[in-house]
Protein backbone atom coordinates (compact mmCIF):
# COMPACT_ATOMS: atom_id res chain seq x y z
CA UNK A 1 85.39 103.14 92.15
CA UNK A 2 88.57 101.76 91.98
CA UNK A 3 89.19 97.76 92.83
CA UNK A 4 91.18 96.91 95.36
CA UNK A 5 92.62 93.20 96.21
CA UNK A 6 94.69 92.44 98.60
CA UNK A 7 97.02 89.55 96.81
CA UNK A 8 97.43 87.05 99.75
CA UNK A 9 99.98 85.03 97.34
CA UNK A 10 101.88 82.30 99.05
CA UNK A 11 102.26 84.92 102.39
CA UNK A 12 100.23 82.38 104.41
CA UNK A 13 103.31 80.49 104.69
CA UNK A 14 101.16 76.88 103.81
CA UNK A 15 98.98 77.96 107.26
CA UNK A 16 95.14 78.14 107.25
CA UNK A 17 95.48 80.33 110.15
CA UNK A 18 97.79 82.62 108.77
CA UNK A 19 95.70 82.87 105.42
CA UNK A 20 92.29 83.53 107.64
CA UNK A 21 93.97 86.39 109.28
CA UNK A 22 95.33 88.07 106.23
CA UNK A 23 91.77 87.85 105.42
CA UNK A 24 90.00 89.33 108.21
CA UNK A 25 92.31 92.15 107.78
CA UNK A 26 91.80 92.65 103.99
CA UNK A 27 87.88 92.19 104.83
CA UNK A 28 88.26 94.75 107.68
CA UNK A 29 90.30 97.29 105.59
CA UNK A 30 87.58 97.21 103.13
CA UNK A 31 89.25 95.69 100.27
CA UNK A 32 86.94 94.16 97.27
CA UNK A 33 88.77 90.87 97.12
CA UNK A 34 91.73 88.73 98.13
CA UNK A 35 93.66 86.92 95.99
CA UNK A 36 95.94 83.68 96.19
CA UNK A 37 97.98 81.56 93.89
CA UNK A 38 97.78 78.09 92.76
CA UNK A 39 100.28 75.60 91.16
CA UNK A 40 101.34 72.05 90.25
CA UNK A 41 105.47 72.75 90.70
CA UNK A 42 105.97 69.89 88.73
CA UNK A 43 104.74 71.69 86.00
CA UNK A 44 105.90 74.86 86.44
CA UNK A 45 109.42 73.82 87.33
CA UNK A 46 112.20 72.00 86.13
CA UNK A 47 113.36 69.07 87.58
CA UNK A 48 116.61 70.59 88.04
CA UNK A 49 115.26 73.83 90.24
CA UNK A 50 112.90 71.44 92.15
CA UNK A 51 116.35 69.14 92.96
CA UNK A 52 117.98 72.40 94.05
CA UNK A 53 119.52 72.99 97.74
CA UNK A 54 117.49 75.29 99.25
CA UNK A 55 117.28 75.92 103.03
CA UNK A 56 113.43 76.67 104.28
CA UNK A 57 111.17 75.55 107.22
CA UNK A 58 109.61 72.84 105.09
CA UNK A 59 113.50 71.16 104.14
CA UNK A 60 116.65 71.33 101.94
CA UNK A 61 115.36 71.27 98.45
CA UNK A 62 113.63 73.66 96.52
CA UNK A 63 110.91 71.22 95.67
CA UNK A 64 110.20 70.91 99.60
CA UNK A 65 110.00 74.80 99.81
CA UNK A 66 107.43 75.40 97.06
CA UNK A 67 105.37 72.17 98.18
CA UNK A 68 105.21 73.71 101.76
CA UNK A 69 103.86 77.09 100.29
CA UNK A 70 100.83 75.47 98.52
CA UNK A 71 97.13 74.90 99.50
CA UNK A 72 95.28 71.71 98.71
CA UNK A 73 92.01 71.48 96.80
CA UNK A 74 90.37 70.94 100.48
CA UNK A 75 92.27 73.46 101.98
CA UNK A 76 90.89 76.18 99.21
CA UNK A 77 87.30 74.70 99.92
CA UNK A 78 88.19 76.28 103.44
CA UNK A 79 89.10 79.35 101.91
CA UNK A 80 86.12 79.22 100.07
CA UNK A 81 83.73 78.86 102.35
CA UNK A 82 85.29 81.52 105.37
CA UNK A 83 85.50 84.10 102.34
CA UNK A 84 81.58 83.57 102.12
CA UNK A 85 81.22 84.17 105.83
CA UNK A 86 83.39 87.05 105.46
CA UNK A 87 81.53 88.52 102.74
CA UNK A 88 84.32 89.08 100.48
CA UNK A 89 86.17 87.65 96.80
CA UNK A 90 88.33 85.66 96.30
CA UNK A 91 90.36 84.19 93.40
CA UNK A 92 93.63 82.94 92.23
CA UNK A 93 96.26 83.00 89.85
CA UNK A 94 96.82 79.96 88.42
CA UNK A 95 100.19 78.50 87.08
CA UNK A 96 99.15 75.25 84.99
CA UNK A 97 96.05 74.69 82.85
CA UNK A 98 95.15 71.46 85.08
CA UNK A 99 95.22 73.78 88.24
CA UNK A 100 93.26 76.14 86.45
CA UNK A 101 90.52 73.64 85.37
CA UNK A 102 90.75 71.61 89.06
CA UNK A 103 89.91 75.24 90.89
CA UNK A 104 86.79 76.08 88.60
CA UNK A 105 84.67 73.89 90.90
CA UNK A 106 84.83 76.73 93.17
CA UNK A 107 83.20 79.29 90.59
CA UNK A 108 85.00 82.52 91.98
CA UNK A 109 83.64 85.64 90.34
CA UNK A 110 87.54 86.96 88.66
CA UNK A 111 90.49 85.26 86.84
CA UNK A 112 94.09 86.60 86.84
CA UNK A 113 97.08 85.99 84.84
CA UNK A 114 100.23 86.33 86.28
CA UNK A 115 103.01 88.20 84.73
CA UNK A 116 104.82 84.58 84.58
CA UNK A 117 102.43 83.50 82.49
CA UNK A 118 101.71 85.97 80.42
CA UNK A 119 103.34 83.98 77.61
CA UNK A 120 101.80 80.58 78.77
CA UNK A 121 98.93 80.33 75.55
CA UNK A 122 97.36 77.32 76.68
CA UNK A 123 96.44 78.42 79.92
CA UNK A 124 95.58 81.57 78.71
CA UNK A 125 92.79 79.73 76.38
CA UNK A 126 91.53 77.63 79.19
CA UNK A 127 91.34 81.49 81.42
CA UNK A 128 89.50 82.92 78.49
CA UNK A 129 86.92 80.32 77.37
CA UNK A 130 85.69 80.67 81.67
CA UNK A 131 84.83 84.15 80.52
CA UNK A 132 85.57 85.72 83.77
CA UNK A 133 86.71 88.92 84.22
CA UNK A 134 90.57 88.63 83.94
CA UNK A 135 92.81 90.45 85.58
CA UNK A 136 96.16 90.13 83.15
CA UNK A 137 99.78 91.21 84.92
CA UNK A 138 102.14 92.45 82.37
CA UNK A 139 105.60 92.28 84.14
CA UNK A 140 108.80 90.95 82.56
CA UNK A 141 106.34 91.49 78.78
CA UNK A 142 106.94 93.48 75.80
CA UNK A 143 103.91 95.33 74.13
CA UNK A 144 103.91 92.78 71.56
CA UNK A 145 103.40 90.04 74.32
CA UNK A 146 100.61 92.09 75.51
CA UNK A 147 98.79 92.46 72.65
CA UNK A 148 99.39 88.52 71.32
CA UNK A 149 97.29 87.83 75.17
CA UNK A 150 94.96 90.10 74.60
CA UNK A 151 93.91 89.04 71.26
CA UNK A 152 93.45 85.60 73.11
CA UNK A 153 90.69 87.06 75.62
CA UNK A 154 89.22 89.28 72.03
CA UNK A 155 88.95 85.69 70.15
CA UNK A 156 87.19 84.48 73.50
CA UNK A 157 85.24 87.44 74.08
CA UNK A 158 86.74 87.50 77.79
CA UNK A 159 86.41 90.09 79.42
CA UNK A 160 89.75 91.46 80.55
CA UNK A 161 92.00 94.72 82.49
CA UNK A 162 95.69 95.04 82.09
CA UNK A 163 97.90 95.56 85.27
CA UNK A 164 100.80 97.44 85.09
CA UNK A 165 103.42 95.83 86.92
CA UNK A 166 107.15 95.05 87.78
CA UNK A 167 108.10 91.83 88.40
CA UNK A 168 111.09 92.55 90.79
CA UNK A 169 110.25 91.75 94.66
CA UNK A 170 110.50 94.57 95.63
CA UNK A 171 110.72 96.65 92.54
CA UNK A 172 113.16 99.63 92.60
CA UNK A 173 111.28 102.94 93.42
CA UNK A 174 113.07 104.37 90.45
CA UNK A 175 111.43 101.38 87.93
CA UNK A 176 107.72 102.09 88.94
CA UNK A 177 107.52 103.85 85.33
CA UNK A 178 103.79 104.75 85.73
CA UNK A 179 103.19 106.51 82.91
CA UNK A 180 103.05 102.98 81.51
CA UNK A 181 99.41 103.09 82.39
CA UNK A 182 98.44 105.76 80.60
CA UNK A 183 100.49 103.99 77.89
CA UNK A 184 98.11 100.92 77.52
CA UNK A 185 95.15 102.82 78.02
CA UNK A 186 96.08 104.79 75.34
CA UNK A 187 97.17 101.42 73.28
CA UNK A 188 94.70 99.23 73.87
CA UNK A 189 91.42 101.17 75.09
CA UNK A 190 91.31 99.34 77.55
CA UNK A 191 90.84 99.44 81.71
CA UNK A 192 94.65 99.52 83.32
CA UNK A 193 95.00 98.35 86.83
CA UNK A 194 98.20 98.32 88.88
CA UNK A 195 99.78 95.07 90.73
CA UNK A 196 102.95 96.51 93.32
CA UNK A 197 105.27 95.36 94.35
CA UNK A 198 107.09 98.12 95.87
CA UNK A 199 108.67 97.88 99.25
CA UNK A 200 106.42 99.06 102.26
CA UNK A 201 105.11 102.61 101.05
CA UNK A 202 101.71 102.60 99.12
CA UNK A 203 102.58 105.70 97.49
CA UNK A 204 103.41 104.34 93.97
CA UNK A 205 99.40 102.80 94.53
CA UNK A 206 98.13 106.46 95.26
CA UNK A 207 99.79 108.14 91.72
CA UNK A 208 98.87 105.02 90.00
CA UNK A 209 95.04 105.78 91.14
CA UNK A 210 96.25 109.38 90.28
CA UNK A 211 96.49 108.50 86.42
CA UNK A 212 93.74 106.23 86.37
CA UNK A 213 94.18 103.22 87.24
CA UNK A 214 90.80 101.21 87.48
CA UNK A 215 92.38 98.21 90.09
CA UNK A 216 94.85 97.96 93.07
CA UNK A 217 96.40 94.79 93.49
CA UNK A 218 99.09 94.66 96.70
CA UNK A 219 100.63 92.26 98.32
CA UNK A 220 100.02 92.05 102.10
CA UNK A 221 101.49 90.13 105.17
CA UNK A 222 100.54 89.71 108.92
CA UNK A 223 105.02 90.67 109.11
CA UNK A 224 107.61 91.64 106.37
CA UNK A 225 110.03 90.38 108.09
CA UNK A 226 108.39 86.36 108.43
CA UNK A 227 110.11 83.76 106.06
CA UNK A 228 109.23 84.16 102.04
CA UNK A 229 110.09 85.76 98.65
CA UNK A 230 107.27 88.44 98.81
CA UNK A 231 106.83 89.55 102.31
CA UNK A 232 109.36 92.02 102.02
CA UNK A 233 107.16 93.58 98.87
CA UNK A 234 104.50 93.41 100.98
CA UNK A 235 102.38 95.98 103.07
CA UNK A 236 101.31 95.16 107.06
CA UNK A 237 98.02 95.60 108.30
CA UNK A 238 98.39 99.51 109.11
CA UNK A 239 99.84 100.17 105.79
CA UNK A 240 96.66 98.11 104.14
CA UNK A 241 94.30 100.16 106.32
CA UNK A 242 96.10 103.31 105.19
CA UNK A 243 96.24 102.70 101.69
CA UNK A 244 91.74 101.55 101.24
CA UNK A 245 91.52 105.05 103.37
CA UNK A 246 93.73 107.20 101.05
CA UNK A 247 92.70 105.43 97.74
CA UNK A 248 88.91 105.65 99.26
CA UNK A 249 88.91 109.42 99.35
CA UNK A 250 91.35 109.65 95.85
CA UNK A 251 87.79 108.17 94.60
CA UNK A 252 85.79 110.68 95.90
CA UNK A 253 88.35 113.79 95.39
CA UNK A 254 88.96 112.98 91.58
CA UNK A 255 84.85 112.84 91.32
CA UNK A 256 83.71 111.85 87.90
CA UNK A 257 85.08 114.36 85.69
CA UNK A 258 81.74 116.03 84.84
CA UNK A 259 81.91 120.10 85.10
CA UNK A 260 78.59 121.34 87.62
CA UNK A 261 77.80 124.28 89.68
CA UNK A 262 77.30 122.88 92.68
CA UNK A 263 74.25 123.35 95.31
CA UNK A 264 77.48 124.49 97.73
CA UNK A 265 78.23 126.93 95.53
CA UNK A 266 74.82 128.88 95.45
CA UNK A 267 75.65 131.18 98.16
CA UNK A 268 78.31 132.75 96.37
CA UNK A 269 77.39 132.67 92.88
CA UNK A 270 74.64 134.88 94.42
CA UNK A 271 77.21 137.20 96.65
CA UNK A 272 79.69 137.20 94.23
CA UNK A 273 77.52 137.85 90.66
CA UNK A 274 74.98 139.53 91.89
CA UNK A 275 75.67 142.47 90.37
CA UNK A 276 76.29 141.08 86.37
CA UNK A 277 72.88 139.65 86.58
């Protein structure tokens, strides 16, 4: 069955309450996990972008923007434990080794590497050596990038899927390239999930489930129009519902690939050979 997680991201807008509702609707819609980010933004950006004018609900600066879009250790503990009353996943993509080592005390079940990091080989080391199952983005990456982070989770003996993905928010229609998948597959025999992050439709998540795709990872918001980078790559709750429906009975239409005569078919096997047997 394919995995679906509904990638929360930085959508919450730095509010619990915002966050809680994006996962009561991910939890309602029946996905298998939700997914946020986590980052020191002193360590993932320059002084220079940090110092920045730029004009958001938290200030002027850039460095007041991204520190208004992230969660505290506490605040994740709260995620934490209303994900365990809610009976769903939840994990992160981390952006610096010592935010990947501070969130371990939480001991969520997946790890995932974001296409920004793909390249990052230190914090790839510390993902691996947790031995979680790793979701790995491969935006902005050549196949030789890929295959330098795979051998990374091979050395570790990490468990890992590849995501095809696009690292444009939103990602031209035209630039889904989903034959890609198939690509890696073929590459790396290995499972190939898809991250989008397409503008409102879900159909580019439908054909990638259509050429096998093994995870669906999609960004979601409460309202694509609310203030933030990725809303507008985002799906609303009806589209969320829609797309666990469709990608729900994709599951059971594509079956598992094993020819049968089936009970259904009895009556007319009988009817309709009767007379060569």
């Amino acid at each position: 069955m394919v995995f679906i997680v509904a990638e929360i991201g930085i959508n919450h807008n730095g509010s619990m309450e915002i966050a809680k509702k994006l996962i009561d609707i991910a939890s309602s819609a029946g996905c298998d996990a939700v997914k946020f980010q986590k980052r020191d933004i002193e360590k993932v950006y320059s002084k220079k972008v940090l110092d920045s004018p730029r004009d958001s609900p938290w200030g002027t600066t850039t460095r007041e923007q991204k520190l208004g879009l992230e969660f505290s250790e506490k605040q994740y503990g709260e995620i934490d434990r209303y994900c365990k009353k809610k009976k769903i996943s939840w994990y992160l993509s981390c952006w610096d080794v010592g935010s990947q080592i501070k969130m371990r005390k939480f001991k969520t079940k997946y790890n995932k590497v974001a296409s920004a990091m793909l390249l990052h080989t230190k914090l790839l080391e510390t993902i691996a050596e947790e031995k979680k199952h790793t979701f790995i983005s491969t935006g902005m990456s050549t196949l030789k990038d890929i295959s330098n982070a795979i051998k990374i989770f091979k050395d570790y003996e990490c468990p890992f899927e590849l995501m095809h993905s696009h690292s444009a928010y939103p990602m031209p229609i035209e630039e889904a390239n989903l034959k890609v998948i198939q690509t890696l597959q073929k590459k790396f025999k290995c499972d190939v999930g898809y991250s989008g992050h397409e503008s409102g439709s879900y159909l580019v998540c439908l054909a990638a489930v259509m050429l096998g795709a093994t995870s669906i990872e999609r960004h979601i918001t409460l309202d694509r129009t609310l203030y933030g980078s990725d809303q507008a790559a985002s799906l609303e709750p009806e589209g969320l519902f829609r797309m666990v429906r469709d990608i729900r009975d994709l599951d059971t239409i594509l079956g598992d690939g094993k020819k049968r005569i089936w009970d259904s078919e009895l009556p007319a096997q009988k009817k309709l050979r009767e007379i060569f047997t």
